[in-house]
PDB file of N, CA and C in Angstrom:
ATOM      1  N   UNK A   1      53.619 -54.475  82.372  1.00  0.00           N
ATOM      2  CA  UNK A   1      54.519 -53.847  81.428  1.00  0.00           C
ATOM      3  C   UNK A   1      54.783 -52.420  81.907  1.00  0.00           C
ATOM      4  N   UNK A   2      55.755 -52.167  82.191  1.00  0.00           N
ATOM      5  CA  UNK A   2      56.262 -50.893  82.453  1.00  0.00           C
ATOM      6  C   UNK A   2      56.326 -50.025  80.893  1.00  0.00           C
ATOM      7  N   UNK A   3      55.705 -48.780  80.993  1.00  0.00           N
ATOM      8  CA  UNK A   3      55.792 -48.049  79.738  1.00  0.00           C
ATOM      9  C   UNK A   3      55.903 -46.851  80.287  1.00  0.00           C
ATOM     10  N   UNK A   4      56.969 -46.382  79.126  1.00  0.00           N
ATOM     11  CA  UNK A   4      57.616 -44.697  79.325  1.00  0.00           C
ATOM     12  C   UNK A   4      56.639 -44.053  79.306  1.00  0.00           C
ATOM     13  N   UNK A   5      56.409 -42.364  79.657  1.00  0.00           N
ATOM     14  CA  UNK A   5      55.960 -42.045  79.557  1.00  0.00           C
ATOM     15  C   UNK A   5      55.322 -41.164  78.260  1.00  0.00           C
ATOM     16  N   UNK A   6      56.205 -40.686  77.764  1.00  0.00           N
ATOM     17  CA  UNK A   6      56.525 -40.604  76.660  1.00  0.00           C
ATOM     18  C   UNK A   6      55.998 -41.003  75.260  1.00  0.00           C
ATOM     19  N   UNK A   7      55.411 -42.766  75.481  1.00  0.00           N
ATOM     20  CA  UNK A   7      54.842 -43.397  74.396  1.00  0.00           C
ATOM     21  C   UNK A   7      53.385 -43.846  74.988  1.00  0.00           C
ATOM     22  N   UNK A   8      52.723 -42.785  75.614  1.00  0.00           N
ATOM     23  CA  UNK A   8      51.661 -42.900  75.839  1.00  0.00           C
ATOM     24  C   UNK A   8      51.113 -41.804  74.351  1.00  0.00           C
ATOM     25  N   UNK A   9      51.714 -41.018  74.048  1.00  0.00           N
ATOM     26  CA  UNK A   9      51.276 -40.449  72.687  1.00  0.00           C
ATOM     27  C   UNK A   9      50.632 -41.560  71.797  1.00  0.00           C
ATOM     28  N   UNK A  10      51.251 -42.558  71.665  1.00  0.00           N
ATOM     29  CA  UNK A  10      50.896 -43.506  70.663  1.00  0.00           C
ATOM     30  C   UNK A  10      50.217 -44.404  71.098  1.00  0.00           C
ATOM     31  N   UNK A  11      49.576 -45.524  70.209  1.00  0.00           N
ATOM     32  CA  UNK A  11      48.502 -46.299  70.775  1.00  0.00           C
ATOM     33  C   UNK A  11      48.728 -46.984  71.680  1.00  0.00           C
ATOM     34  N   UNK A  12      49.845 -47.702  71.346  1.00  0.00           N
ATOM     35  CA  UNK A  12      50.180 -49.027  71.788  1.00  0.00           C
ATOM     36  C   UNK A  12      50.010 -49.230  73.641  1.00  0.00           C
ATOM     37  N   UNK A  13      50.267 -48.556  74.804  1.00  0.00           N
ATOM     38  CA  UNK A  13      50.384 -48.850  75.400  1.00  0.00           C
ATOM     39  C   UNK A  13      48.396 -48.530  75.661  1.00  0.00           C
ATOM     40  N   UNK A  14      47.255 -48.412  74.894  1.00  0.00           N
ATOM     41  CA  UNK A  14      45.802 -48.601  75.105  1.00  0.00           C
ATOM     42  C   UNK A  14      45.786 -49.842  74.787  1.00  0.00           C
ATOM     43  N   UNK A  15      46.315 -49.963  73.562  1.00  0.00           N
ATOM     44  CA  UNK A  15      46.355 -51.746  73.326  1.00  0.00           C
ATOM     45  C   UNK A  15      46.579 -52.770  74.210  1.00  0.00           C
ATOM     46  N   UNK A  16      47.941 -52.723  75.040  1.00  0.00           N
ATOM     47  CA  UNK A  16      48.429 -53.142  75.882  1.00  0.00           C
ATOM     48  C   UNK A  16      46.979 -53.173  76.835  1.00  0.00           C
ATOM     49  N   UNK A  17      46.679 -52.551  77.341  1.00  0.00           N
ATOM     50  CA  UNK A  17      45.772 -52.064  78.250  1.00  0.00           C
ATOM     51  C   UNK A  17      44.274 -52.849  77.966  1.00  0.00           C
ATOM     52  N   UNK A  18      43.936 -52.770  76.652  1.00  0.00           N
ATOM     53  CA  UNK A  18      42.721 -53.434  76.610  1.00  0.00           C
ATOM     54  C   UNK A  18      42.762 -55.280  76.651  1.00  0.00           C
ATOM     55  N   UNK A  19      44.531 -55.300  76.258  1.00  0.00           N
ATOM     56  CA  UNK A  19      44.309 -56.971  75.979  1.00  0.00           C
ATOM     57  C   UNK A  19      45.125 -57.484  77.692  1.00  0.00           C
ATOM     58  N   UNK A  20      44.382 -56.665  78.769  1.00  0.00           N
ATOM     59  CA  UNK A  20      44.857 -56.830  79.952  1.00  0.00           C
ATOM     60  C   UNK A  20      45.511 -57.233  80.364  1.00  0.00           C
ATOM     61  N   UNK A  21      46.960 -56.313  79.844  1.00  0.00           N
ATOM     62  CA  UNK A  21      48.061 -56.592  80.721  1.00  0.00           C
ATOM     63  C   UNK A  21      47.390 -55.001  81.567  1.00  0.00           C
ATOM     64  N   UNK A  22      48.712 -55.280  82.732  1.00  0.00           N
ATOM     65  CA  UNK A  22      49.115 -54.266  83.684  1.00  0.00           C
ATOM     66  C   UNK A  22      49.902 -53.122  82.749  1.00  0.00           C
ATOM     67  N   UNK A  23      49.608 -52.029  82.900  1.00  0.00           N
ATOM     68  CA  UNK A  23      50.197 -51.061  81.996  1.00  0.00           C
ATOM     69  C   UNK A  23      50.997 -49.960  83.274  1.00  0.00           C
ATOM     70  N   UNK A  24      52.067 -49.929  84.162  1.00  0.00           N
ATOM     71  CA  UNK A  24      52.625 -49.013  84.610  1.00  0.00           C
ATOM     72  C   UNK A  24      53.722 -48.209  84.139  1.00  0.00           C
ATOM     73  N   UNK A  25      52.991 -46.156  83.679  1.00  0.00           N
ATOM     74  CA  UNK A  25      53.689 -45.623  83.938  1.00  0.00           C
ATOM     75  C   UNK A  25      54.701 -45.390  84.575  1.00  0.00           C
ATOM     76  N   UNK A  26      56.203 -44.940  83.789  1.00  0.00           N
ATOM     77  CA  UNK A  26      57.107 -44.848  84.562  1.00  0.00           C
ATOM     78  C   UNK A  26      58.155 -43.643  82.992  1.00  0.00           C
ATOM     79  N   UNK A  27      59.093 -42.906  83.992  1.00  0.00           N
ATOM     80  CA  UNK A  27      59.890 -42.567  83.248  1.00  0.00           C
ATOM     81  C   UNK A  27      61.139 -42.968  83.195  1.00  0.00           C
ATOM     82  N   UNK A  28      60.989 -43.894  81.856  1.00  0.00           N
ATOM     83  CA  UNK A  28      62.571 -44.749  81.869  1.00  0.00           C
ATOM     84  C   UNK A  28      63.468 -43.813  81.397  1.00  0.00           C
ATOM     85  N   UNK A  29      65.093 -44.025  81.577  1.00  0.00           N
ATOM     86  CA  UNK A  29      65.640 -43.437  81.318  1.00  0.00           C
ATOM     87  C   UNK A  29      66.696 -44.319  79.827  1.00  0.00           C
ATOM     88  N   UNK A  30      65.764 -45.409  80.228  1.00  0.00           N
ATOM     89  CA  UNK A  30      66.861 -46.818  78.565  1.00  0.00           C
ATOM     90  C   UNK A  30      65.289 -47.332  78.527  1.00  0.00           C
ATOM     91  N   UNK A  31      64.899 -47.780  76.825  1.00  0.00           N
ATOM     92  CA  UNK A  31      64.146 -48.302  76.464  1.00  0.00           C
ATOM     93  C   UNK A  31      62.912 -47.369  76.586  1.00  0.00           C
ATOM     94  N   UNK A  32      61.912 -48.162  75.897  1.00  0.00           N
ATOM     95  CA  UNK A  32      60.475 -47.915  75.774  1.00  0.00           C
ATOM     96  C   UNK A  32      59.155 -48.567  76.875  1.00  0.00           C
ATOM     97  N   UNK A  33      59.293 -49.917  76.869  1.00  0.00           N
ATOM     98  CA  UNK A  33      58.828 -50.962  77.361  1.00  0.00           C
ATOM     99  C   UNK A  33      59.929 -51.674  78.182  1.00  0.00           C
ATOM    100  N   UNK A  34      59.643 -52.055  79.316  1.00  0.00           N
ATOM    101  CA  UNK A  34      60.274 -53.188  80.401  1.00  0.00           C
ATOM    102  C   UNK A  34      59.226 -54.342  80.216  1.00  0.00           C
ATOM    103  N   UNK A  35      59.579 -55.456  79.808  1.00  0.00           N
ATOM    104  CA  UNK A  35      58.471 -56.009  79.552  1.00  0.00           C
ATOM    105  C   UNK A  35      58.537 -57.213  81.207  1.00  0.00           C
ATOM    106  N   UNK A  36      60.024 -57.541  81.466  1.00  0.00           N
ATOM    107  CA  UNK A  36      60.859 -58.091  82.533  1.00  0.00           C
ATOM    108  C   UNK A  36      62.240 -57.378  82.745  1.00  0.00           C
ATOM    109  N   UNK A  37      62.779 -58.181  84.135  1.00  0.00           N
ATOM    110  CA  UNK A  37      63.903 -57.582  84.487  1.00  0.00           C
ATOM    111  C   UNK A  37      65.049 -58.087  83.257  1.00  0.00           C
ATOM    112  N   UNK A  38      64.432 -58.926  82.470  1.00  0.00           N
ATOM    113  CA  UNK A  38      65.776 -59.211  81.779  1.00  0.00           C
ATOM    114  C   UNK A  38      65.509 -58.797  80.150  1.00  0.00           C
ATOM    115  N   UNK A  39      63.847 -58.178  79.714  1.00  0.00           N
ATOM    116  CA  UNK A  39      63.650 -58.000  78.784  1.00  0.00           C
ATOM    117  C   UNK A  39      63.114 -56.372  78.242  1.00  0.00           C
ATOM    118  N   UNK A  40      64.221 -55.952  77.526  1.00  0.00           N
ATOM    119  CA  UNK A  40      63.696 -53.942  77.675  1.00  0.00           C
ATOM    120  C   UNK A  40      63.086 -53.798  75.479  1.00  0.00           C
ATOM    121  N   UNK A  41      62.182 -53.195  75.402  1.00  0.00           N
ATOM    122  CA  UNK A  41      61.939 -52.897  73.956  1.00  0.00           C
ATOM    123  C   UNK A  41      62.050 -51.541  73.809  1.00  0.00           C
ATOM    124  N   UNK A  42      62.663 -51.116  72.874  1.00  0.00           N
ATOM    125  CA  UNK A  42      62.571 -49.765  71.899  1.00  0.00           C
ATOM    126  C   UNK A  42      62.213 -49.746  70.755  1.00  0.00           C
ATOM    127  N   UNK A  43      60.871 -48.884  70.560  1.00  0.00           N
ATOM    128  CA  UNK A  43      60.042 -48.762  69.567  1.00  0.00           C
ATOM    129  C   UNK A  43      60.937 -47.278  68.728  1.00  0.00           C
ATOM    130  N   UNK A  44      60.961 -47.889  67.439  1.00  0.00           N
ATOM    131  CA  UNK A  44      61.410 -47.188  66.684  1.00  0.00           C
ATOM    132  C   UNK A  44      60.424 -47.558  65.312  1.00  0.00           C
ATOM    133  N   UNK A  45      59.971 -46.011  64.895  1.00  0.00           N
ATOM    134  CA  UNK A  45      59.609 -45.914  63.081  1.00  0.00           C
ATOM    135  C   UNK A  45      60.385 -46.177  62.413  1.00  0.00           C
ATOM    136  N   UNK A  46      59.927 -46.782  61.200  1.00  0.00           N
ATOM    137  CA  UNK A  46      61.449 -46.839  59.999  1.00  0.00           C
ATOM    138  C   UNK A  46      61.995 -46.714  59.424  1.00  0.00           C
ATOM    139  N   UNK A  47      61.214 -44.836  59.704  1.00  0.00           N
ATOM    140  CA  UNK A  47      61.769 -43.675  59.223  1.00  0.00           C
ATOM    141  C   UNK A  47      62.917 -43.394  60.169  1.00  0.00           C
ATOM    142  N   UNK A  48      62.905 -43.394  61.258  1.00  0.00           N
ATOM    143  CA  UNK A  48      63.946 -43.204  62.076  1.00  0.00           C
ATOM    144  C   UNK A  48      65.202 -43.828  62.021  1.00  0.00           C
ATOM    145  N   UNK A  49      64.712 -45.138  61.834  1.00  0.00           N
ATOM    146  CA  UNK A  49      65.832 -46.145  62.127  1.00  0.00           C
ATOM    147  C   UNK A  49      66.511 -46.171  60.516  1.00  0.00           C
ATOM    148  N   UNK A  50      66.184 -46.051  59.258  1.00  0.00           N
ATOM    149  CA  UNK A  50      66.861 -45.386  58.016  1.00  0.00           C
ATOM    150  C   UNK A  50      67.320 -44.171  58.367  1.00  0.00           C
ATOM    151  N   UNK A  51      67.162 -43.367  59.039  1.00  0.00           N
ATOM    152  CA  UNK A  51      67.803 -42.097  58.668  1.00  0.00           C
ATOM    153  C   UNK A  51      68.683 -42.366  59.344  1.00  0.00           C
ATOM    154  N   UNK A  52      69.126 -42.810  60.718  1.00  0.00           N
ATOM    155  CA  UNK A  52      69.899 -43.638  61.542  1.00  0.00           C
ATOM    156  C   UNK A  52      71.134 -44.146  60.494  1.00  0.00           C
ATOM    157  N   UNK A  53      70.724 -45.098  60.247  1.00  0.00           N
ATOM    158  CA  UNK A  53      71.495 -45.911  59.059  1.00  0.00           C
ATOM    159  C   UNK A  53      72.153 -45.261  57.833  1.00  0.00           C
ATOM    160  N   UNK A  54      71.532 -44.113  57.264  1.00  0.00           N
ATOM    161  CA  UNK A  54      71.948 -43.512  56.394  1.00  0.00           C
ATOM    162  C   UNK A  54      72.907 -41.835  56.443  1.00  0.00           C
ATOM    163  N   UNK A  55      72.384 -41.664  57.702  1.00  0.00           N
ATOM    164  CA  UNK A  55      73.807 -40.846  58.278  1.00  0.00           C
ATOM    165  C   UNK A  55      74.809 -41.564  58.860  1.00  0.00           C
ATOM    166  N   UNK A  56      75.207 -42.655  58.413  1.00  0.00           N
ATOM    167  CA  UNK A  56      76.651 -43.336  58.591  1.00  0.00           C
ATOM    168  C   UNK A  56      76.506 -44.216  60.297  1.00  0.00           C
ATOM    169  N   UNK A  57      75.629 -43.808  61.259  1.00  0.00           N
ATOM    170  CA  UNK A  57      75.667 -43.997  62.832  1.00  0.00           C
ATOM    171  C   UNK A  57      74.794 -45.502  62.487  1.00  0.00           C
ATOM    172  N   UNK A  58      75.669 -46.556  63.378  1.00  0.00           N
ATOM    173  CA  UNK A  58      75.422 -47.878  63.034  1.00  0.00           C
ATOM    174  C   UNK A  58      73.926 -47.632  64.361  1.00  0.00           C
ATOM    175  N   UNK A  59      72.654 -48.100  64.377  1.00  0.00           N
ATOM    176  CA  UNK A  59      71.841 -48.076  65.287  1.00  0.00           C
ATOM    177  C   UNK A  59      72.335 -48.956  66.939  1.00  0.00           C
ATOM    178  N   UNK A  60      72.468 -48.378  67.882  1.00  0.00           N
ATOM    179  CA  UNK A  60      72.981 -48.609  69.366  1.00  0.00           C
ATOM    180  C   UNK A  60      71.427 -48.449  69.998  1.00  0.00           C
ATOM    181  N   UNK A  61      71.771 -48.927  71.113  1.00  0.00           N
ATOM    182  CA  UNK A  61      70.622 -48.977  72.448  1.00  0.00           C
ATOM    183  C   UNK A  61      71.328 -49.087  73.600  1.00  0.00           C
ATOM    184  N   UNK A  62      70.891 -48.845  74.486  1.00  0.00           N
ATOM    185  CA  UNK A  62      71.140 -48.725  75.937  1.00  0.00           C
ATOM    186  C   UNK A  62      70.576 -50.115  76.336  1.00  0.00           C
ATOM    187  N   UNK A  63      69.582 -50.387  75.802  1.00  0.00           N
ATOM    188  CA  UNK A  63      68.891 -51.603  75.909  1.00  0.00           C
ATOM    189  C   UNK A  63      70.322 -53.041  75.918  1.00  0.00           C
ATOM    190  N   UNK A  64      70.917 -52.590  74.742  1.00  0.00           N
ATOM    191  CA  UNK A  64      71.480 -53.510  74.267  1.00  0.00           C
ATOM    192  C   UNK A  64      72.546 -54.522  75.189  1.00  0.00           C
ATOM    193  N   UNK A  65      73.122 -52.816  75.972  1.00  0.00           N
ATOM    194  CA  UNK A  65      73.466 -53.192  76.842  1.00  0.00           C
ATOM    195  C   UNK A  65      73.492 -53.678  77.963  1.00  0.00           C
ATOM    196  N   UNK A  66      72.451 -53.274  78.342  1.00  0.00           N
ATOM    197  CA  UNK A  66      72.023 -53.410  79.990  1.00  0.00           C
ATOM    198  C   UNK A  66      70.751 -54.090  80.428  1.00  0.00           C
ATOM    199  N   UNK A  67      70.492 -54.782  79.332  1.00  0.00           N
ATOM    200  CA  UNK A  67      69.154 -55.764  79.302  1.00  0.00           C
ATOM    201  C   UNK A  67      69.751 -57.237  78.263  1.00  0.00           C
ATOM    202  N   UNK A  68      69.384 -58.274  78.923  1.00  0.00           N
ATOM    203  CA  UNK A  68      69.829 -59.937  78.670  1.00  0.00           C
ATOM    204  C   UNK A  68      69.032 -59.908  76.710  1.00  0.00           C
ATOM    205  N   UNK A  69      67.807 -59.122  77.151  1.00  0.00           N
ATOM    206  CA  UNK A  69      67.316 -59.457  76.115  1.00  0.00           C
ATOM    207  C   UNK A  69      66.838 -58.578  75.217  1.00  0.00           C
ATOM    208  N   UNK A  70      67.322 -57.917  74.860  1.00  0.00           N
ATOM    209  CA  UNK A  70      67.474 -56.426  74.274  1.00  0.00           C
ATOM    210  C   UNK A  70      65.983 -56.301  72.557  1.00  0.00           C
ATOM    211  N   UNK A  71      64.988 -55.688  72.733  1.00  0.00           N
ATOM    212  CA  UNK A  71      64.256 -56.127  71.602  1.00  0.00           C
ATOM    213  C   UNK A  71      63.822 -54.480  70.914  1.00  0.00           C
ATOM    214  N   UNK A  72      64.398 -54.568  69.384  1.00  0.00           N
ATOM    215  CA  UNK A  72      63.880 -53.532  68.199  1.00  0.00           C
ATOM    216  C   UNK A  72      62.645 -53.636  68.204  1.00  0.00           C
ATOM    217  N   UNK A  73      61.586 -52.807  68.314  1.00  0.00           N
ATOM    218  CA  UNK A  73      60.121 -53.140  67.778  1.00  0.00           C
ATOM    219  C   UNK A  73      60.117 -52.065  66.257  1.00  0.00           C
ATOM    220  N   UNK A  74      60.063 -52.085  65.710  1.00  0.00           N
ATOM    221  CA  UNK A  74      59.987 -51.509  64.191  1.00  0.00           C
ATOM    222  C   UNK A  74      58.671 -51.146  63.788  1.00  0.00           C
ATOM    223  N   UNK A  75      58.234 -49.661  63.761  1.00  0.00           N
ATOM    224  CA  UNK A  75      56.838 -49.405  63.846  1.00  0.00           C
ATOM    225  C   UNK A  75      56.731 -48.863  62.104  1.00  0.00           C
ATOM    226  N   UNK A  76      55.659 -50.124  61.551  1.00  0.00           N
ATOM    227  CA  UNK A  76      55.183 -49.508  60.033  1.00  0.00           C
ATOM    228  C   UNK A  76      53.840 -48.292  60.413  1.00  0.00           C
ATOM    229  N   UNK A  77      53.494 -47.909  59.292  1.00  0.00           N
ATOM    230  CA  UNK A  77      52.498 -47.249  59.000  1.00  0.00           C
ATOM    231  C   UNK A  77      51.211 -48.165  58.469  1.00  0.00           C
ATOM    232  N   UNK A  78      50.210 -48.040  59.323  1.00  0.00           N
ATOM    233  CA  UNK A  78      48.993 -49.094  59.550  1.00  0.00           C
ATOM    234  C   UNK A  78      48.292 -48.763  57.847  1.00  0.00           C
ATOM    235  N   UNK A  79      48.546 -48.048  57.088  1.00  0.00           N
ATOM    236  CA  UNK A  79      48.066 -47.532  55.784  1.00  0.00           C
ATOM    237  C   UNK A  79      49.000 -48.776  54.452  1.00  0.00           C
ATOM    238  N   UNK A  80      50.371 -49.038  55.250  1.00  0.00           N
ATOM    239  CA  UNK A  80      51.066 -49.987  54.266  1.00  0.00           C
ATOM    240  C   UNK A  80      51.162 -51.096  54.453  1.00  0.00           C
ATOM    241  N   UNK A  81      50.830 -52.163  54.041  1.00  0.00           N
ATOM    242  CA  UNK A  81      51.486 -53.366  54.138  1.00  0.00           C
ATOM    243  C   UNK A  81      53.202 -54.109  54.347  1.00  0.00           C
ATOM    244  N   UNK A  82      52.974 -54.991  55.130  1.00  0.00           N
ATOM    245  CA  UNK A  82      54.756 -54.745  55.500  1.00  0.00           C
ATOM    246  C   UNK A  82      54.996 -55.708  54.599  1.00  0.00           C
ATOM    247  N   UNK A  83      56.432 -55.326  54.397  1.00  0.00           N
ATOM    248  CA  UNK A  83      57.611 -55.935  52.772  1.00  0.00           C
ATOM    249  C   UNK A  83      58.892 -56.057  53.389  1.00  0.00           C
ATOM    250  N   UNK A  84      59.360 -56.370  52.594  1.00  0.00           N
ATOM    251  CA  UNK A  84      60.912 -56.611  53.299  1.00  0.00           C
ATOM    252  C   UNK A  84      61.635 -56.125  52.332  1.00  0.00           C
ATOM    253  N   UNK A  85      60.931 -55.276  51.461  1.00  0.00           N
ATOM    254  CA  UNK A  85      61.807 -54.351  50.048  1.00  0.00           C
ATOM    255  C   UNK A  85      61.126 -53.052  50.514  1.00  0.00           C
ATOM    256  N   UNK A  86      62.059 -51.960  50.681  1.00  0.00           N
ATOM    257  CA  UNK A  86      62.225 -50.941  50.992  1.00  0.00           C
ATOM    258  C   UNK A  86      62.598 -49.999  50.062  1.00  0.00           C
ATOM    259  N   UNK A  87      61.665 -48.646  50.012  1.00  0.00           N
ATOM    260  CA  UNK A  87      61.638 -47.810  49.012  1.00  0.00           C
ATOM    261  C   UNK A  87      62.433 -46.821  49.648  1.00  0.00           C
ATOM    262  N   UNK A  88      63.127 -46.412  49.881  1.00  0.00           N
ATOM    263  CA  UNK A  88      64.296 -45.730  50.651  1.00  0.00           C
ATOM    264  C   UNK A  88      63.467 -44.208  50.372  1.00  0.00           C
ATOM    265  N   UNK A  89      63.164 -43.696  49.112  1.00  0.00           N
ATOM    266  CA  UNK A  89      62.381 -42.143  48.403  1.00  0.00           C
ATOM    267  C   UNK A  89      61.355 -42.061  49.418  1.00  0.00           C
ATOM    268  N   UNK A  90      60.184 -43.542  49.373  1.00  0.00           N
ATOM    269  CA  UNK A  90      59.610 -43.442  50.055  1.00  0.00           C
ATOM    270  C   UNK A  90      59.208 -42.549  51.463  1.00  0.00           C
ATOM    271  N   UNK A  91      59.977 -43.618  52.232  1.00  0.00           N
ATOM    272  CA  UNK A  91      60.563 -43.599  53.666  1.00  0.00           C
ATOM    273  C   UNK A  91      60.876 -41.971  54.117  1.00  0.00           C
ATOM    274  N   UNK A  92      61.858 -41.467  53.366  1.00  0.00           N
ATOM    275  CA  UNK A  92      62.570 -40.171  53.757  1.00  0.00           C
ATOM    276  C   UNK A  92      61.840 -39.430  52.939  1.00  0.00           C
TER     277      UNK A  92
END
């Protein structure tokens, strides 16, 4: 798995790491994760991706374009349980 550099702040690419995949640094310039040549992920909070949405800008990727298989990863907060009803007050 190719991972930005960038999202070494966050856990995920130790995770990656302990459940032994290959974890190579790299600084992408589209996406988060290369997982293959045809598959790119961008990790987004969902705080981000609402505020996105709610300043009028429909959410885009680079990914979207230029990868076969373009994948949202949507990062909750490990404190909440995930829902599919959204407290918007919450969030922002």
């Amino acid at each position: 798995v190719i991972v930005d550099m960038r999202e070494f702040r966050s856990t995920l690419p130790s995770l990656l790491h302990v459940a032994n995949l290959l974890v190579i640094p790299a600084t992408l310039t589209v996406g988060d994760y290369i997982l293959t040549p045809d598959i790119c992920v961008e990790r987004k909070s969902l705080a981000d991706l609402v505020s996105s949405f709610n300043s009028g800008r429909r959410y885009t990727s680079q990914c979207q374009v230029l990868y076969q298989n373009p994948v949202l990863l949507i990062e909750f907060g490990k404190d909440k349980a995930f829902s599919l009803e959204v407290n918007l007050a919450a969030i922002l």
